[in-house]
N, C-alpha and C. Protein backbone atom coordinates (compact mmCIF):
# COMPACT_ATOMS: atom_id res chain seq x y z
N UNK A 1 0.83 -1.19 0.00
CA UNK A 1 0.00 0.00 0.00
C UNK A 1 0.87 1.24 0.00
N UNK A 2 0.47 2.52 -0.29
CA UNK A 2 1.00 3.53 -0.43
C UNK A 2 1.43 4.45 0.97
N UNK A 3 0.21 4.01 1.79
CA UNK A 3 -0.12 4.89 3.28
C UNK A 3 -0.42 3.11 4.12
N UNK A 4 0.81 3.56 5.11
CA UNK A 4 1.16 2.41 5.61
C UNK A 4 0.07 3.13 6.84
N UNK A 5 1.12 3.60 7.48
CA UNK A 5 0.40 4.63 8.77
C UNK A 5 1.01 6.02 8.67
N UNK A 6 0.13 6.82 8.34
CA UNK A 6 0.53 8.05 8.86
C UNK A 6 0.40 9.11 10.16
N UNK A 7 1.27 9.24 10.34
CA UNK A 7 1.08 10.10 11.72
C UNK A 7 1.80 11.61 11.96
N UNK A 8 1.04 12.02 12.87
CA UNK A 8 1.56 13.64 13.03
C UNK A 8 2.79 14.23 13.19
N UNK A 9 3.50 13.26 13.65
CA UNK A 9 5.04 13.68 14.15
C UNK A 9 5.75 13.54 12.49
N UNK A 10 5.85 12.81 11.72
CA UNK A 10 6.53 12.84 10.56
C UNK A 10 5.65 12.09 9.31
N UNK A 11 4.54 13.43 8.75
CA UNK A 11 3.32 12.63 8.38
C UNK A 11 3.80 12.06 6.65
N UNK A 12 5.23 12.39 6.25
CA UNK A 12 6.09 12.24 5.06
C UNK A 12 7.13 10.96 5.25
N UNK A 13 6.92 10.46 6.54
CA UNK A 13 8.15 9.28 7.08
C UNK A 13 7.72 8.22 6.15
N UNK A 14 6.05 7.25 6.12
CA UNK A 14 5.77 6.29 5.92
C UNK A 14 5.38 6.57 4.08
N UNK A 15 5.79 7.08 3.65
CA UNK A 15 5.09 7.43 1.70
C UNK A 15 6.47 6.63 1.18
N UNK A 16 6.12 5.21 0.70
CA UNK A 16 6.66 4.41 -0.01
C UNK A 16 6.48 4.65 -1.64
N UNK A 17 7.90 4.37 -1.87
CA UNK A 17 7.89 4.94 -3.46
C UNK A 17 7.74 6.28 -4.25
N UNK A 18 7.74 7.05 -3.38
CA UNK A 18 8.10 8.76 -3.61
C UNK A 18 9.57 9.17 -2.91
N UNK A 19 10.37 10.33 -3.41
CA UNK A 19 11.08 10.97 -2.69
C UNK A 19 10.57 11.79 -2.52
N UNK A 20 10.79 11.40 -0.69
CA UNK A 20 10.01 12.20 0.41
C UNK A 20 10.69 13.37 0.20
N UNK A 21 12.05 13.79 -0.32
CA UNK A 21 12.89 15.17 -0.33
C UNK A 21 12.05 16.46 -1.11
N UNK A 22 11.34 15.52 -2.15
CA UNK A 22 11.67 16.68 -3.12
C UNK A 22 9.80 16.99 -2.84
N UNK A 23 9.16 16.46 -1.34
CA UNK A 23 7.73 16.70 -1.35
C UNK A 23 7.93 18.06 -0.20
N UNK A 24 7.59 18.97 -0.62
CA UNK A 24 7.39 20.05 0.31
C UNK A 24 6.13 20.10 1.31
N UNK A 25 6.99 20.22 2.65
CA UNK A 25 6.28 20.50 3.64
C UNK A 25 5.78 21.44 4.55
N UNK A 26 4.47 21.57 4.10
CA UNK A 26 4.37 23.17 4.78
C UNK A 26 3.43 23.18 6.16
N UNK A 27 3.63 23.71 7.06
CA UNK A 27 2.52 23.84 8.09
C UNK A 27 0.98 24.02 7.96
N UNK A 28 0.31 23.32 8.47
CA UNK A 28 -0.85 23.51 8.23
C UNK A 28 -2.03 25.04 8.75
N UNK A 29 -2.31 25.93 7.90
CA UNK A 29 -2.56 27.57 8.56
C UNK A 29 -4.27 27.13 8.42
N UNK A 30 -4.89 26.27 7.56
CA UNK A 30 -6.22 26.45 7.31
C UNK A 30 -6.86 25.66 7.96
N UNK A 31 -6.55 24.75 8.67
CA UNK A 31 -7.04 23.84 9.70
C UNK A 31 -6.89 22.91 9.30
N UNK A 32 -7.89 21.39 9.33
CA UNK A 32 -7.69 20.28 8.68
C UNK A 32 -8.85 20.21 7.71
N UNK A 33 -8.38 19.17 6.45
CA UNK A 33 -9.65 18.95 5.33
C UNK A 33 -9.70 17.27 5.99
N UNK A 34 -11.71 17.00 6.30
CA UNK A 34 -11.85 16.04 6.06
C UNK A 34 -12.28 15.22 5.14
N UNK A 35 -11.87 14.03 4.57
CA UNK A 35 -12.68 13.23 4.04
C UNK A 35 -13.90 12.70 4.24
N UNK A 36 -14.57 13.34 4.43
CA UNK A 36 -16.14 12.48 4.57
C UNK A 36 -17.08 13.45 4.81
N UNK A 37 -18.28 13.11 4.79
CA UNK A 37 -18.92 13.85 4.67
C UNK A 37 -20.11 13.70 5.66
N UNK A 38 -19.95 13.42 6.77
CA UNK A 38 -20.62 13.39 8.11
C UNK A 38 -20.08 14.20 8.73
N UNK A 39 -20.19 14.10 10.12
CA UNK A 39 -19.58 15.61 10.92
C UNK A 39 -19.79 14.36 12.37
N UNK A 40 -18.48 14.59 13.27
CA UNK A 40 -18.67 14.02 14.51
C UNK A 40 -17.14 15.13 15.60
N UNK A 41 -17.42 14.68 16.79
CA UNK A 41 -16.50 15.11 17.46
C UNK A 41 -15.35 15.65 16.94
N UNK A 42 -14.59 14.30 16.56
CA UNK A 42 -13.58 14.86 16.23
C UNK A 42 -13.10 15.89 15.03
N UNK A 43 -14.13 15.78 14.23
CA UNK A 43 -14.11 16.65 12.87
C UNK A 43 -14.53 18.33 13.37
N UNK A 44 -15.16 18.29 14.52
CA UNK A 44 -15.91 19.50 14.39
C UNK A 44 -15.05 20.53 15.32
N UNK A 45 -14.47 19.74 16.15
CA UNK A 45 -13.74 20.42 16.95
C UNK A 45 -11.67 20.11 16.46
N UNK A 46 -11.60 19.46 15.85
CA UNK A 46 -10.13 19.21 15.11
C UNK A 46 -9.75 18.40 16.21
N UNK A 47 -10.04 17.05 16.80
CA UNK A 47 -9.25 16.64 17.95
C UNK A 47 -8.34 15.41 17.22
N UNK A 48 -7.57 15.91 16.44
CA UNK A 48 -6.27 15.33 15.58
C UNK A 48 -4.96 15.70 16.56
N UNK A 49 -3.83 14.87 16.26
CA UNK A 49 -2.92 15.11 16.54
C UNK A 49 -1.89 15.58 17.84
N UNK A 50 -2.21 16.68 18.44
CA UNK A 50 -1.54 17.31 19.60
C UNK A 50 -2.95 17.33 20.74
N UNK A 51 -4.23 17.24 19.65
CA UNK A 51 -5.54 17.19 20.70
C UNK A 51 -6.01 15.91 20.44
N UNK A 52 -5.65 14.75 20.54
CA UNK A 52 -6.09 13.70 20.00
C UNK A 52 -6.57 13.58 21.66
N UNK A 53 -5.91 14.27 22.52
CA UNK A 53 -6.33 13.01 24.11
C UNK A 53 -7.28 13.85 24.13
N UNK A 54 -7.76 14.85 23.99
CA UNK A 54 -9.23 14.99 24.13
C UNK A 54 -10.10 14.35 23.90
N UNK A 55 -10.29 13.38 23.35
CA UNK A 55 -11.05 12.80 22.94
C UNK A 55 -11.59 11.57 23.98
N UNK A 56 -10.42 11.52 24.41
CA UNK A 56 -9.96 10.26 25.32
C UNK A 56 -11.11 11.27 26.94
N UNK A 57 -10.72 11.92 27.02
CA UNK A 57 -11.12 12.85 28.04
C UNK A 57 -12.25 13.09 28.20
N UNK A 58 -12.97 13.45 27.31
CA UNK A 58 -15.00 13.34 27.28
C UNK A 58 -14.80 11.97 27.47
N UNK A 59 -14.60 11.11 26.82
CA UNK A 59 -15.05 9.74 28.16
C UNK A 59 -14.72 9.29 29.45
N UNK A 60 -13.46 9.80 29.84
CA UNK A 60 -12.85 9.65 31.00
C UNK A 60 -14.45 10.70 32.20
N UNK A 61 -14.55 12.20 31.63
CA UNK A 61 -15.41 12.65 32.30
C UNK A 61 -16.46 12.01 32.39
N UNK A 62 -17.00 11.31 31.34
CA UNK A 62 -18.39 10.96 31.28
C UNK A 62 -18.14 8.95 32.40
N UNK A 63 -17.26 8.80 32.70
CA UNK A 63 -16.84 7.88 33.92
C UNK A 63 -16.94 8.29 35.18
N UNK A 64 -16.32 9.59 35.35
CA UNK A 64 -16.18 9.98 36.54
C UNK A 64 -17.54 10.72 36.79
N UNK A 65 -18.81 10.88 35.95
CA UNK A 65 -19.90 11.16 36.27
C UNK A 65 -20.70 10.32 36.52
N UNK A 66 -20.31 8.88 35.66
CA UNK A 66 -20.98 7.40 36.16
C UNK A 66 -20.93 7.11 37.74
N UNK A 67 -19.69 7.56 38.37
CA UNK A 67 -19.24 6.78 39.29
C UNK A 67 -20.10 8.43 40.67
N UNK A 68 -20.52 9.37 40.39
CA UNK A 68 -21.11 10.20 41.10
C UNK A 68 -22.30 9.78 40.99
N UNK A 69 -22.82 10.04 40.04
CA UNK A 69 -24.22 9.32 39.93
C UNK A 69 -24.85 8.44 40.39
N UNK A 70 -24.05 7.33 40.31
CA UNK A 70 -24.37 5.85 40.74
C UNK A 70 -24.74 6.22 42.17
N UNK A 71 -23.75 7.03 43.13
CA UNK A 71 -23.87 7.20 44.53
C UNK A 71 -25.06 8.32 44.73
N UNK A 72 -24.82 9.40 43.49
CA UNK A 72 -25.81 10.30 44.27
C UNK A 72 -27.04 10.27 44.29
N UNK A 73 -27.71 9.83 42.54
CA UNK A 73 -29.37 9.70 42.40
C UNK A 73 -29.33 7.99 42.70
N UNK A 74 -28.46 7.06 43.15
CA UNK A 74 -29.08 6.01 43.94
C UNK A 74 -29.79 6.55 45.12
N UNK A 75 -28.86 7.39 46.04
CA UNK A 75 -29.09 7.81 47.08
C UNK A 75 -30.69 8.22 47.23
N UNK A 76 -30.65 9.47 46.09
CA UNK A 76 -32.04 9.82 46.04
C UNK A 76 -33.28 8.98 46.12
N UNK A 77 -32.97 8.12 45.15
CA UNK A 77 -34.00 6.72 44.79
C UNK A 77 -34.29 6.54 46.03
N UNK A 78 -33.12 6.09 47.34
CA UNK A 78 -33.31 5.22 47.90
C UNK A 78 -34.22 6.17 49.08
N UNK A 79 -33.70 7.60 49.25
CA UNK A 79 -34.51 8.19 50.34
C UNK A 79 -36.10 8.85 49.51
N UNK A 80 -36.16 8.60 48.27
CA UNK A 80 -37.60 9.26 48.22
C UNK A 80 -37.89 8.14 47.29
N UNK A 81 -38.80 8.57 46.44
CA UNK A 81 -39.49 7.55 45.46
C UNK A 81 -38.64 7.40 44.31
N UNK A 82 -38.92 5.79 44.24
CA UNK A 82 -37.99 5.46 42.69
C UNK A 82 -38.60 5.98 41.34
N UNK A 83 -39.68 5.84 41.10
CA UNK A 83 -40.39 5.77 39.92
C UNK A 83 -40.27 7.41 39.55
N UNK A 84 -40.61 8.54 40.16
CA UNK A 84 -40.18 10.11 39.96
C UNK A 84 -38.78 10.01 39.46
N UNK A 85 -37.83 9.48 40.82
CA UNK A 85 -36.69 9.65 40.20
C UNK A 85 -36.35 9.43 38.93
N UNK A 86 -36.66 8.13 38.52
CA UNK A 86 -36.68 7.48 36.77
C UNK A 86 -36.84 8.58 36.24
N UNK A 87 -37.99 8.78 35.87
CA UNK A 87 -38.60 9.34 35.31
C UNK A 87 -37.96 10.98 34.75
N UNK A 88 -37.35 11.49 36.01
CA UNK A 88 -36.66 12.54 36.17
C UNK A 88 -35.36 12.39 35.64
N UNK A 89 -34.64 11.14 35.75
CA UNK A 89 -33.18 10.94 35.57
C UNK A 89 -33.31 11.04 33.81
N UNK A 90 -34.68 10.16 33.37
CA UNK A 90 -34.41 9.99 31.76
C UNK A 90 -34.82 11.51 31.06
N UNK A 91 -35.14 12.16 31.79
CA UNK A 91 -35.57 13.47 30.99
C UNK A 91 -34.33 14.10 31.05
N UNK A 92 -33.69 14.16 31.98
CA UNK A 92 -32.32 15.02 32.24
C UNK A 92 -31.61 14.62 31.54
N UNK A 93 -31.63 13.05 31.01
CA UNK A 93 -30.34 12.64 30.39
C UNK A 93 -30.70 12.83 29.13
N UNK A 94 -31.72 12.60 28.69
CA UNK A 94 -32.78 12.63 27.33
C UNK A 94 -32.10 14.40 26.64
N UNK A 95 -32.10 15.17 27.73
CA UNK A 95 -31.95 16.68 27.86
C UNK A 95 -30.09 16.80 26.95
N UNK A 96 -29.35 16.32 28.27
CA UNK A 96 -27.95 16.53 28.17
C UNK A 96 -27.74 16.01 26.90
N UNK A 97 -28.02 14.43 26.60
CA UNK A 97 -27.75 14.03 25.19
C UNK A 97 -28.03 14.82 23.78
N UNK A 98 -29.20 15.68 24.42
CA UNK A 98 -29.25 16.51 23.09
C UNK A 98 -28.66 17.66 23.15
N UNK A 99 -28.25 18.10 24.23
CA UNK A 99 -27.32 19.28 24.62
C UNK A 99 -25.67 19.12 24.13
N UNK A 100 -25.15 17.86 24.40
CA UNK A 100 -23.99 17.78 23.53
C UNK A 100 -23.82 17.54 21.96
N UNK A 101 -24.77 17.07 21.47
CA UNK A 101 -25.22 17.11 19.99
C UNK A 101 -25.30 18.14 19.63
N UNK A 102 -25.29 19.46 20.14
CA UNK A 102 -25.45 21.08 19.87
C UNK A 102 -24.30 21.77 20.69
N UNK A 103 -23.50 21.28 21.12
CA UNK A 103 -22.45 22.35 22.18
C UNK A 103 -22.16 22.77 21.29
N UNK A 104 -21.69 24.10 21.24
CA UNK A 104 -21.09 25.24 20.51
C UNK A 104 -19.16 25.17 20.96
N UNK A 105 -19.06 24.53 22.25
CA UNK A 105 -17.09 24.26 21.96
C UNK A 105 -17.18 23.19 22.70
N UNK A 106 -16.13 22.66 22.59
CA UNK A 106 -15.69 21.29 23.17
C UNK A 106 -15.22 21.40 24.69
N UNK A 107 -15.35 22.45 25.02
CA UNK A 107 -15.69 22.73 26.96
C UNK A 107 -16.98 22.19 27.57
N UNK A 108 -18.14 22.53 26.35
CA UNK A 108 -19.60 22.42 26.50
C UNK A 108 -20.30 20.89 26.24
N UNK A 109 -19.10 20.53 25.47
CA UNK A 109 -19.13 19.05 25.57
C UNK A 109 -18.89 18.45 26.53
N UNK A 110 -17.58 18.33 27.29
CA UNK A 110 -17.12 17.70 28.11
C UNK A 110 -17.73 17.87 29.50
N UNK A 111 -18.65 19.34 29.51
CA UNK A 111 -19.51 19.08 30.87
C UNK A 111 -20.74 18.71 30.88
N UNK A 112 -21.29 18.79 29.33
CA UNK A 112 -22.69 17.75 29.51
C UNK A 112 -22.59 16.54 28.96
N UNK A 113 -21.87 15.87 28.94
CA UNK A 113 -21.32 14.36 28.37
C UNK A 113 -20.77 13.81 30.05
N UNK A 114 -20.20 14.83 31.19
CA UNK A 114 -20.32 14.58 32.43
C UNK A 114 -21.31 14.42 32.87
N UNK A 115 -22.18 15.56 33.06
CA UNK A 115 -23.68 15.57 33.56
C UNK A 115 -24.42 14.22 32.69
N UNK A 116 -24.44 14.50 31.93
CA UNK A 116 -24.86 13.17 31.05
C UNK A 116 -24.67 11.82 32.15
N UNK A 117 -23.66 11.73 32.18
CA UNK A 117 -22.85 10.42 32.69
C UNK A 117 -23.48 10.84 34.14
N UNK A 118 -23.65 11.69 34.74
CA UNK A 118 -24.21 11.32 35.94
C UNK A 118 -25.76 10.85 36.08
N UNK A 119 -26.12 10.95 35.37
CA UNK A 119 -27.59 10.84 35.15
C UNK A 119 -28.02 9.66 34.81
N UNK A 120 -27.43 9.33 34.23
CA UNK A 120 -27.45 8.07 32.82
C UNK A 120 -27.05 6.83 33.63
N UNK A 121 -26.34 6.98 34.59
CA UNK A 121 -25.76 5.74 35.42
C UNK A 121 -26.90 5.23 36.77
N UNK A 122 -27.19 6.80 37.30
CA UNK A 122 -27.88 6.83 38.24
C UNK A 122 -29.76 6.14 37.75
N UNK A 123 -29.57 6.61 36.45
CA UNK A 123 -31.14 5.76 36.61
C UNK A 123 -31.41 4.48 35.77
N UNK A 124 -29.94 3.47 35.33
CA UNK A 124 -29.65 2.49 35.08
C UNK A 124 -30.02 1.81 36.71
N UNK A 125 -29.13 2.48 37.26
CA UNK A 125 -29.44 1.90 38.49
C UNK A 125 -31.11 1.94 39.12
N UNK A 126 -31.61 2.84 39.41
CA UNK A 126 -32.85 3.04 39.83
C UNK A 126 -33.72 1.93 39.02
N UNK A 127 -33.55 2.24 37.53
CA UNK A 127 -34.00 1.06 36.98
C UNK A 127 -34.17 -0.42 37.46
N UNK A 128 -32.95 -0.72 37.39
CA UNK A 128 -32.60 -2.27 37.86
C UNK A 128 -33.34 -2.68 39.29
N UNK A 129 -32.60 -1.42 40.26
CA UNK A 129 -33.46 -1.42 41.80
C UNK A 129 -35.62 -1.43 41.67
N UNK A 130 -36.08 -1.09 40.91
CA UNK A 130 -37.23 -1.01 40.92
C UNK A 130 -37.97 -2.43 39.82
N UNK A 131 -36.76 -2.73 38.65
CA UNK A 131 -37.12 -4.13 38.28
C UNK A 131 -37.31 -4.91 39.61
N UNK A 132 -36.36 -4.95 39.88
CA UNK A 132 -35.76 -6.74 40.88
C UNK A 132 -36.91 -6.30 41.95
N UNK A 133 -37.50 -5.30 42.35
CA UNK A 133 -38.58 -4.63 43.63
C UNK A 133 -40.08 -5.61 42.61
N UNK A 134 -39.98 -5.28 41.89
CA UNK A 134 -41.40 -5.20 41.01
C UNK A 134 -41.69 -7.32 40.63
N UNK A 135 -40.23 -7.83 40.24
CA UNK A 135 -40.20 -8.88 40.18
C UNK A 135 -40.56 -9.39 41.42
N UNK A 136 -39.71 -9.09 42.40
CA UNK A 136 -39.76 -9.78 43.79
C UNK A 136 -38.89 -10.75 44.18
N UNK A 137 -38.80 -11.33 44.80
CA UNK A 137 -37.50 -12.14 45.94
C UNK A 137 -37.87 -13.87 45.01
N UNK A 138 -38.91 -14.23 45.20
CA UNK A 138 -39.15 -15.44 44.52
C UNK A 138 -39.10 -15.58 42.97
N UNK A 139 -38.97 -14.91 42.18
CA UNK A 139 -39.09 -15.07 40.97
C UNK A 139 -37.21 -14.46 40.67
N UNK A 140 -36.88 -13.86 41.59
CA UNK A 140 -35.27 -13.55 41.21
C UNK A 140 -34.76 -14.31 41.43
N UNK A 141 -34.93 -15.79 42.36
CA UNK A 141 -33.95 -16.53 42.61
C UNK A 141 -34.06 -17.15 41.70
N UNK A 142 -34.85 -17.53 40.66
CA UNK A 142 -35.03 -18.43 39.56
C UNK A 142 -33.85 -18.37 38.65
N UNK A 143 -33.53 -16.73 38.47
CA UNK A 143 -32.52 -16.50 37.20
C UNK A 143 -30.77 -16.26 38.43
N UNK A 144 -30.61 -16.97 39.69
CA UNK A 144 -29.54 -16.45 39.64
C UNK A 144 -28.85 -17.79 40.38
C-alpha cells in the first residue's frame, strides 16, 4: 500500500515509493480537510494530533460522572421515590444528550457528556433497583 500509517510527528516518514525530499512540507494555517462527509466530534472540533487526548477525556469525564451518579441519584432513589426519580433521571439525560449534539465548543461538551454520565448511570441503576422490587425475591432466585 501507499499509506502504511501516517502520523503527526513525521506525516512524510511512511510514503513508499516517492522521494520524500523533493515533497514540500508546509505547516498547516487552514485547519484540517476532512474526508467524509458526516460531521462528529472529532471533525468539528479538530481533535487530531496534539488534541487527539481529548477525545480520550470526554469519556474519562463521562466515567467519573458514572461513578457520582451511581452514589448520588441512587441515594435519592433510595430516600424518596424510585419511579419520579426514573422518570426525572431519563428526561435530564434525554436533555444533556441533546445538549452535547449542539455544544457550541468542546468545553460544552465535556460538561454535559459529564452531567450526562451522571444521570445516565444513576437511573440504570434506579431502573434495575425497581425491576428486581417489582419482580420480587421469589421469581429472582429463579434466574440467579
Amino acid at each position: 500500500t501507499l499509506f502504511r500509517s501516517l502520523s503527526c510527528a513525521g506525516p512524510l516518514s511512511d510514503l513508499s515509493g516517492y522521494n520524500s525530499s523533493k515533497i514540500q512540507l508546509t505547516p498547516c494555517t487552514e485547519g484540517w480537510v476532512y474526508n467524509t462527509s458526516g460531521s462528529s466530534i472529532v471533525t468539528e472540533f479538530n481533535l487530531v494530533c496534539d488534541d487527539a487526548w481529548k477525545l480520550d477525556l470526554i469519556q474519562s469525564c463521562a466515567n467519573l460522572g458514572f461513578l457520582i451518579g451511581s452514589v448520588g441519584i441512587g441515594y435519592i432513589a433510595d430516600r424518596f421515590v424510585r419511579k419520579p426519580c426514573l422518570v426525572i433521571a431519563i428526561i435530564i439525560n434525554a436533555t444533556f444528550g441533546m445538549l452535547v449534539a449542539f455544544a457550541p465548543s468542546y468545553t460544552w461538551v465535556v460538561i454535559f457528556r459529564t452531567l450526562q454520565g451522571m444521570v445516565s448511570k444513576g437511573c440504570w441503576l434506579a431502573a434495575y433497583i425497581l425491576i428486581a422490587e417489582f419482580v420480587g425475591l421469589t421469581r429472582s432466585e429463579e434466574y440467579t
